[in-house]
Protein backbone atom coordinates (compact mmCIF):
# COMPACT_ATOMS: atom_id res chain seq x y z
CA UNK A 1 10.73 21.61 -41.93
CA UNK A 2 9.66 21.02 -38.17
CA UNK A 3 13.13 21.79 -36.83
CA UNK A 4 13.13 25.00 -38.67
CA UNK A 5 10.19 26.09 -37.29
CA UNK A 6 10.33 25.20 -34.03
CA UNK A 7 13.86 26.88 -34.02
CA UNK A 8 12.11 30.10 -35.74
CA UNK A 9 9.82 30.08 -32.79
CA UNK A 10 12.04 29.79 -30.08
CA UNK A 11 14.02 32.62 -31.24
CA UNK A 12 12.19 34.52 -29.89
CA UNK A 13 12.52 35.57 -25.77
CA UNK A 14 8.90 35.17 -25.04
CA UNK A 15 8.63 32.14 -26.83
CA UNK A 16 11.54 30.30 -24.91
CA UNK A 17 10.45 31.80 -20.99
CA UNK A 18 6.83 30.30 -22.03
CA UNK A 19 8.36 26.95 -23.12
CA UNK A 20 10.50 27.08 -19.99
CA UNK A 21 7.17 27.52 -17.61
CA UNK A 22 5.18 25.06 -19.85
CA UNK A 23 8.15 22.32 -18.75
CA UNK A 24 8.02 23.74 -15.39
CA UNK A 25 4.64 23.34 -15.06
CA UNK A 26 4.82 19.39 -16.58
CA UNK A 27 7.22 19.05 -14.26
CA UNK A 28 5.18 19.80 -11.26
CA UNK A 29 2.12 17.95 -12.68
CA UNK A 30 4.05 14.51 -13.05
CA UNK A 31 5.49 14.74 -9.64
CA UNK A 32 2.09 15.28 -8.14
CA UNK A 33 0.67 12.25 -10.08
CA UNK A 34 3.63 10.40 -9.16
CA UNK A 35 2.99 11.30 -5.56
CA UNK A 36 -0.47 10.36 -6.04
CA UNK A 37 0.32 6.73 -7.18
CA UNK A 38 2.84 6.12 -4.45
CA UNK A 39 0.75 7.13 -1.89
CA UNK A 40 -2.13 4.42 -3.31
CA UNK A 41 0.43 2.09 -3.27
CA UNK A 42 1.54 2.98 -0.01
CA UNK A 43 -2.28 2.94 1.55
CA UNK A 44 -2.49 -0.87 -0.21
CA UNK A 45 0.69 -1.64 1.92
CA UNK A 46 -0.69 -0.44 4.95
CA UNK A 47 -4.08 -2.16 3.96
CA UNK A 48 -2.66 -5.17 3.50
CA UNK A 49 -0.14 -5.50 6.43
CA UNK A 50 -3.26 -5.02 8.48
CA UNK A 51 -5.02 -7.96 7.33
CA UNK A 52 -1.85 -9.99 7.77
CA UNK A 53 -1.48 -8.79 11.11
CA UNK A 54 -5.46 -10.02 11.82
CA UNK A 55 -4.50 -13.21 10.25
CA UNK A 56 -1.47 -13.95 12.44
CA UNK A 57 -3.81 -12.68 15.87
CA UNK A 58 -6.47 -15.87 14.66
CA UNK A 59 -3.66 -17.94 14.07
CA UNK A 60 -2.52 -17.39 17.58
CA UNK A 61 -5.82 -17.79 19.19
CA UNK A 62 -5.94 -20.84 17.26
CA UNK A 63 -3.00 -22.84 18.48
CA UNK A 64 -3.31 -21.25 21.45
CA UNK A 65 -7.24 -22.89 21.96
CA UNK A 66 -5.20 -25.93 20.19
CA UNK A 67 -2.63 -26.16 23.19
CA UNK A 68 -5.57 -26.57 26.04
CA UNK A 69 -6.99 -28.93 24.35
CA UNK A 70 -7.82 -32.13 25.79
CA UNK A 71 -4.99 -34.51 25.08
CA UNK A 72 -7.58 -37.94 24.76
CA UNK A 73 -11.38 -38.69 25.96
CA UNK A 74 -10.27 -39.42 29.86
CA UNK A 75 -8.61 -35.42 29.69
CA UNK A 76 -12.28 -34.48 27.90
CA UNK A 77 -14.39 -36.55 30.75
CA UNK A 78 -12.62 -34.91 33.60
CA UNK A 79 -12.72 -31.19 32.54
CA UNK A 80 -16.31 -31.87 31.47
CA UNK A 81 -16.99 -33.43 35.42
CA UNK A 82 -14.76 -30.32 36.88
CA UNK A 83 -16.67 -28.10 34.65
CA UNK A 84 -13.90 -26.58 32.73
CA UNK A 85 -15.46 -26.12 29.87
């Protein structure tokens, strides 16, 4: 029953160039979504190799405060009497 109707309607010319723009126009809407979504996913990406590069600049401060450390209380009591700190 469908399948005869829908092939009695798209007999017709004006009927199959409007189905044609309707699929066109589907066509064009998905791809923008789709462009949307992989653009979100592409700012998250950015977002979030930013915060890893942050993370990895404290790290390095971090050993690098680590490394000048004093190595035992004698290193500590001479930078303190130098005034290194």
């Amino acid at each position: 029953m469908w399948g005869g109707l829908f092939t009695g309607i798209l007999a017709r010319r004006w009927a199959r160039r409007a189905a044609g723009l309707a699929l066109v126009a589907l066509t064009i809407i998905l791809f923008l979504f789709n462009l949307r979504r992989a653009a979100e996913r592409a700012g998250r990406a950015a977002e979030g190799l930013e915060n890893l590069e942050r993370t990895h600049a404290i790290q390095r401060q971090m050993l690098d405060a680590a490394s000048r450390r004093p190595r035992d209380r004698d290193d500590l009591l001479e930078r303190l009497r130098e005034g290194g700190f």
